[in-house]
C-alpha atoms as a PDB file:
ATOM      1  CA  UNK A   1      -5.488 158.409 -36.872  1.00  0.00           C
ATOM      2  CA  UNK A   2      -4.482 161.049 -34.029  1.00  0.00           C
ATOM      3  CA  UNK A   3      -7.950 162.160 -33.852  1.00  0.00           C
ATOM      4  CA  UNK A   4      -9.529 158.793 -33.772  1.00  0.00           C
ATOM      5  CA  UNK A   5      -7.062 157.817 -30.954  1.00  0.00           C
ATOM      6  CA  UNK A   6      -7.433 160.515 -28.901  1.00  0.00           C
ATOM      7  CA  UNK A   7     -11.382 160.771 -28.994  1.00  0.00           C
ATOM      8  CA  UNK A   8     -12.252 156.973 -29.005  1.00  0.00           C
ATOM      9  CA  UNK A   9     -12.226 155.403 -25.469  1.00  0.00           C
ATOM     10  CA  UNK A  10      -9.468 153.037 -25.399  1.00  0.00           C
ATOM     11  CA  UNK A  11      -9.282 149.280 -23.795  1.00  0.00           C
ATOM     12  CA  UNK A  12      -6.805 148.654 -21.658  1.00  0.00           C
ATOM     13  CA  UNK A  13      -4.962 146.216 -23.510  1.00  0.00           C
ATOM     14  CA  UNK A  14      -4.195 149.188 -25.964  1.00  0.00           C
ATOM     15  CA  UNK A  15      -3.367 151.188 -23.591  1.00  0.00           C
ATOM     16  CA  UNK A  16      -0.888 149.000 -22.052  1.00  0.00           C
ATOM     17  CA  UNK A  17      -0.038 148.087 -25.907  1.00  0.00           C
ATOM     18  CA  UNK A  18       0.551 151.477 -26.947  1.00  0.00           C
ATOM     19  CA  UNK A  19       2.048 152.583 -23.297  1.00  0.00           C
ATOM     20  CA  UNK A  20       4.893 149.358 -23.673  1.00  0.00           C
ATOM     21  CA  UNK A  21       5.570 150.400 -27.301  1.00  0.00           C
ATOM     22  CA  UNK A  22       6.190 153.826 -26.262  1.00  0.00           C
ATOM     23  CA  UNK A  23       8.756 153.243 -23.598  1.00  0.00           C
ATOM     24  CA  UNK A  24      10.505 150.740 -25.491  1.00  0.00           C
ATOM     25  CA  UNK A  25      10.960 153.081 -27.699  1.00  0.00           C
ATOM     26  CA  UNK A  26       9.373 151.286 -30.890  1.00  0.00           C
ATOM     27  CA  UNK A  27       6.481 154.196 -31.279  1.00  0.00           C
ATOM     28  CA  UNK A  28       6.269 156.499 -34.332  1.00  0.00           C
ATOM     29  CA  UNK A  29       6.955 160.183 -33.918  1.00  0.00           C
ATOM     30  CA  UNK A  30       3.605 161.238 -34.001  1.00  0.00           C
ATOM     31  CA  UNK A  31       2.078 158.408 -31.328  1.00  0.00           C
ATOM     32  CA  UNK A  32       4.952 159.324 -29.097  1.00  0.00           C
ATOM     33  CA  UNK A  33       3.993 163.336 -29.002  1.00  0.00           C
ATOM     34  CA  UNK A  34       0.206 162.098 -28.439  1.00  0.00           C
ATOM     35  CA  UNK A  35       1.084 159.174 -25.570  1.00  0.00           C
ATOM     36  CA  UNK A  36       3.209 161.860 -23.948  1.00  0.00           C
ATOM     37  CA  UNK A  37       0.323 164.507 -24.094  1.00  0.00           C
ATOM     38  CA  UNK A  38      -2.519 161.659 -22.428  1.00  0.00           C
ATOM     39  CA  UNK A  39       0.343 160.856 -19.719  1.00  0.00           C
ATOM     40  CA  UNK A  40       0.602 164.683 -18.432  1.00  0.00           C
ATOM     41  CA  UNK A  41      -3.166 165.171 -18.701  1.00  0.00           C
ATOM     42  CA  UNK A  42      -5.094 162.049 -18.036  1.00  0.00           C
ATOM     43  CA  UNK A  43      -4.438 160.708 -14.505  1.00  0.00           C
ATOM     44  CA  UNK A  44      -5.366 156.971 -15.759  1.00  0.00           C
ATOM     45  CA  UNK A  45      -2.683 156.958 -18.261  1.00  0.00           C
ATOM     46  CA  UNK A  46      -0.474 158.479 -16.166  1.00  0.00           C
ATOM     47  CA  UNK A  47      -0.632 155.788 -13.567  1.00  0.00           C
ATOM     48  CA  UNK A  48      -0.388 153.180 -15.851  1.00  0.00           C
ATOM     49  CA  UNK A  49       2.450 154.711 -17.386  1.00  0.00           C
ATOM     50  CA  UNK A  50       4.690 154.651 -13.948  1.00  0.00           C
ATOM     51  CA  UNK A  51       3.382 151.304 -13.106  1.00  0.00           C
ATOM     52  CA  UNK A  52       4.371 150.034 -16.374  1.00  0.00           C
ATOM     53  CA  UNK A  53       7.410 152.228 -16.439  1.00  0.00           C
ATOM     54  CA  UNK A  54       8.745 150.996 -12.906  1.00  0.00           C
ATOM     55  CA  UNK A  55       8.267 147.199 -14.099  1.00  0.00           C
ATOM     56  CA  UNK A  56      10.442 147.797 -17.385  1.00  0.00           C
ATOM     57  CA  UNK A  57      13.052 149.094 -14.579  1.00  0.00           C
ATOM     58  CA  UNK A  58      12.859 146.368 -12.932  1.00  0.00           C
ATOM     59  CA  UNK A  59      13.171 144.004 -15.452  1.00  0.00           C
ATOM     60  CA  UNK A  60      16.134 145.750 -16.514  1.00  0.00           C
ATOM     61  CA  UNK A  61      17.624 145.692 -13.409  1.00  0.00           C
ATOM     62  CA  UNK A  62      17.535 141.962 -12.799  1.00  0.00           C
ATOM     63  CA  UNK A  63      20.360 139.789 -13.832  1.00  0.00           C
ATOM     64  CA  UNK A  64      19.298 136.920 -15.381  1.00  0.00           C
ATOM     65  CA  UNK A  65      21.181 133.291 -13.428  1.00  0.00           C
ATOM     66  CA  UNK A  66      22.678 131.273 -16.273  1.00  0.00           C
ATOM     67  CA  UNK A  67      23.708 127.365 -14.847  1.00  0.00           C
ATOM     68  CA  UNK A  68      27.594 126.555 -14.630  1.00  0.00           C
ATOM     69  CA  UNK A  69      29.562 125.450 -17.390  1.00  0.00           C
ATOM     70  CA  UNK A  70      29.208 122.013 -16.842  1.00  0.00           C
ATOM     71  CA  UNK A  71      25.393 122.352 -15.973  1.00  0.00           C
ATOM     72  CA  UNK A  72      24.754 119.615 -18.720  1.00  0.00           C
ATOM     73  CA  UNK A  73      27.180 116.853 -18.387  1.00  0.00           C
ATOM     74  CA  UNK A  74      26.610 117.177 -14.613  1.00  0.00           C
ATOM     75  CA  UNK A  75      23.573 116.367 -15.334  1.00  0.00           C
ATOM     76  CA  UNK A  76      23.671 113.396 -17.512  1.00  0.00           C
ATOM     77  CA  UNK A  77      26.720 112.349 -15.191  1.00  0.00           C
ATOM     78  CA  UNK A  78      23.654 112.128 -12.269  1.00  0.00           C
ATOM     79  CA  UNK A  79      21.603 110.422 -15.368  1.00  0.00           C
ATOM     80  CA  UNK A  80      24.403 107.385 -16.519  1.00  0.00           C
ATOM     81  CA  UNK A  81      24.872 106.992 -12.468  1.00  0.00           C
ATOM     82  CA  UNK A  82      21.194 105.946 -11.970  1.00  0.00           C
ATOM     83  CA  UNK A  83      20.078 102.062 -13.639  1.00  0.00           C
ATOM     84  CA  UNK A  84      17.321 102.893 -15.908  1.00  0.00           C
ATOM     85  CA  UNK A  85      15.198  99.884 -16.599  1.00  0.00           C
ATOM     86  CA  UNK A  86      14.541  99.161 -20.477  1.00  0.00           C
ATOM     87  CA  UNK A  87      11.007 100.589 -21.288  1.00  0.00           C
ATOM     88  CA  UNK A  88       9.443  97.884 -23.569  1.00  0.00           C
ATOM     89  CA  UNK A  89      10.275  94.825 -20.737  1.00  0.00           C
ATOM     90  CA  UNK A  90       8.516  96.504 -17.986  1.00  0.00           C
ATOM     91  CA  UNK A  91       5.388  97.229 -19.471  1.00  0.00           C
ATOM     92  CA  UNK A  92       4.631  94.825 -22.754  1.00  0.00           C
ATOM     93  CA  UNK A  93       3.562  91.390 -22.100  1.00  0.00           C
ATOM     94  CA  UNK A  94       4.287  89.093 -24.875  1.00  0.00           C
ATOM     95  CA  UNK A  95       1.756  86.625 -24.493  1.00  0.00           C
ATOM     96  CA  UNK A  96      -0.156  89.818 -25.848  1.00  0.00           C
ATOM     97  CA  UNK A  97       2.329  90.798 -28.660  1.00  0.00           C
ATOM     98  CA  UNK A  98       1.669  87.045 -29.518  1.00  0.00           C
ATOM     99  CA  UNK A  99      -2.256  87.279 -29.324  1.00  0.00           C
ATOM    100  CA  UNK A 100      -2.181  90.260 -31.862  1.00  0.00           C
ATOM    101  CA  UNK A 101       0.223  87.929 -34.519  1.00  0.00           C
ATOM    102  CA  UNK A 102      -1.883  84.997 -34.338  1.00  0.00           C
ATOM    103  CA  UNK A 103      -5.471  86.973 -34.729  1.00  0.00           C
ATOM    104  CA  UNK A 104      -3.961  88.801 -38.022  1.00  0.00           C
ATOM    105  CA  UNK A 105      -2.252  85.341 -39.394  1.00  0.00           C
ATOM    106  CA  UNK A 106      -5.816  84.016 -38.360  1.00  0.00           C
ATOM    107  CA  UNK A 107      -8.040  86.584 -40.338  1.00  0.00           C
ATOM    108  CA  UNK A 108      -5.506  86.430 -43.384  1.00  0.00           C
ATOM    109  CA  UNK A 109      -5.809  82.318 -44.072  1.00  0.00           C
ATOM    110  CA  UNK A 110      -9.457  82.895 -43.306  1.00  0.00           C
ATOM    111  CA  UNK A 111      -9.310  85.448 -46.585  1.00  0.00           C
ATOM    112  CA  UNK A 112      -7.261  83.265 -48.368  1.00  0.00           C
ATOM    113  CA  UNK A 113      -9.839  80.253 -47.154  1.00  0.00           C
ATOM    114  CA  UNK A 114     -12.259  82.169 -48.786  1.00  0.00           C
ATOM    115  CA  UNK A 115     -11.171  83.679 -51.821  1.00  0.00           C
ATOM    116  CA  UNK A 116     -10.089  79.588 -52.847  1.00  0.00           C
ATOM    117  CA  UNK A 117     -13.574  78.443 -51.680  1.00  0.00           C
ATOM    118  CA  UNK A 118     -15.408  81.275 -54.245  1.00  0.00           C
ATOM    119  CA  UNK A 119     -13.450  80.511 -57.515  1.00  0.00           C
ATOM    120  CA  UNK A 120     -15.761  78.352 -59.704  1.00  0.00           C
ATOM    121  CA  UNK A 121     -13.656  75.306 -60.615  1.00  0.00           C
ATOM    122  CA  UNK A 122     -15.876  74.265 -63.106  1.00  0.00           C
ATOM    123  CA  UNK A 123     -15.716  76.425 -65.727  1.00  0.00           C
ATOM    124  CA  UNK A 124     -13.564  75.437 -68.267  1.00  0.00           C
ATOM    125  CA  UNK A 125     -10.693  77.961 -69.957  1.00  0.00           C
ATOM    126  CA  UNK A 126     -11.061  81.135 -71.560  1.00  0.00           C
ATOM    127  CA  UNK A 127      -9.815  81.935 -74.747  1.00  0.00           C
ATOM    128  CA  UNK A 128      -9.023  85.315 -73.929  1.00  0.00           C
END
């Protein structure tokens, strides 16, 4: 696989792949002796490398701001404060919620209409 890596031109995204594996420290023995070997004596790699290298600093560096202890019932303290309409009265008219019962109750006595107006009444009983 050495060989193969270090004759086929990579894409970048390896690169940077392979590069970020490498200084997390997540590469296999063998792919660390190579990476090291194309930072010292390609100049692309190598730049990538400190670019990529000073941004893991960096990140590193940074403390990450977590919200106050009470971050959450402050919140829904601000929340309960506020009046919050009801959803369903502000937006759905019930003339319409009425228009939708009375179409379906419609259709199903016009089935029912119809299934008594096809039965043949004249036939007499089976004796099945």
């Amino acid at each position: 696989m050495n060989e193969i890596f270090e004759n086929a031109p990579l894409r970048s995204d390896d690169m940077e792949a392979r590069l970020w594996d490498y200084i997390d420290g997540i590469s296999e023995a063998s792919e660390k002796a190579l990476i090291e070997k194309l930072v010292n004596d390609n100049a692309e790699w190598r730049s990538r490398y400190k670019e990529l290298l000073e941004l893991h600093q960096l990140v590193q560096s940074s403390e990450l701001e977590e919200p106050s202890m009470r971050f959450t019932k402050n919140v829904m303290e601000e929340i309960s404060r506020l009046h919050i309409a009801p959803a369903a009265k502000s937006y759905i008219n019930k003339r319409v919620i009425w228009g939708i019962g009375g179409t379906f109750l419609a259709m199903i006595v016009g089935f029912l209409i119809y299934a008594v107006a096809q039965i043949n009444w004249s036939e007499g009983r089976s004796d099945n």
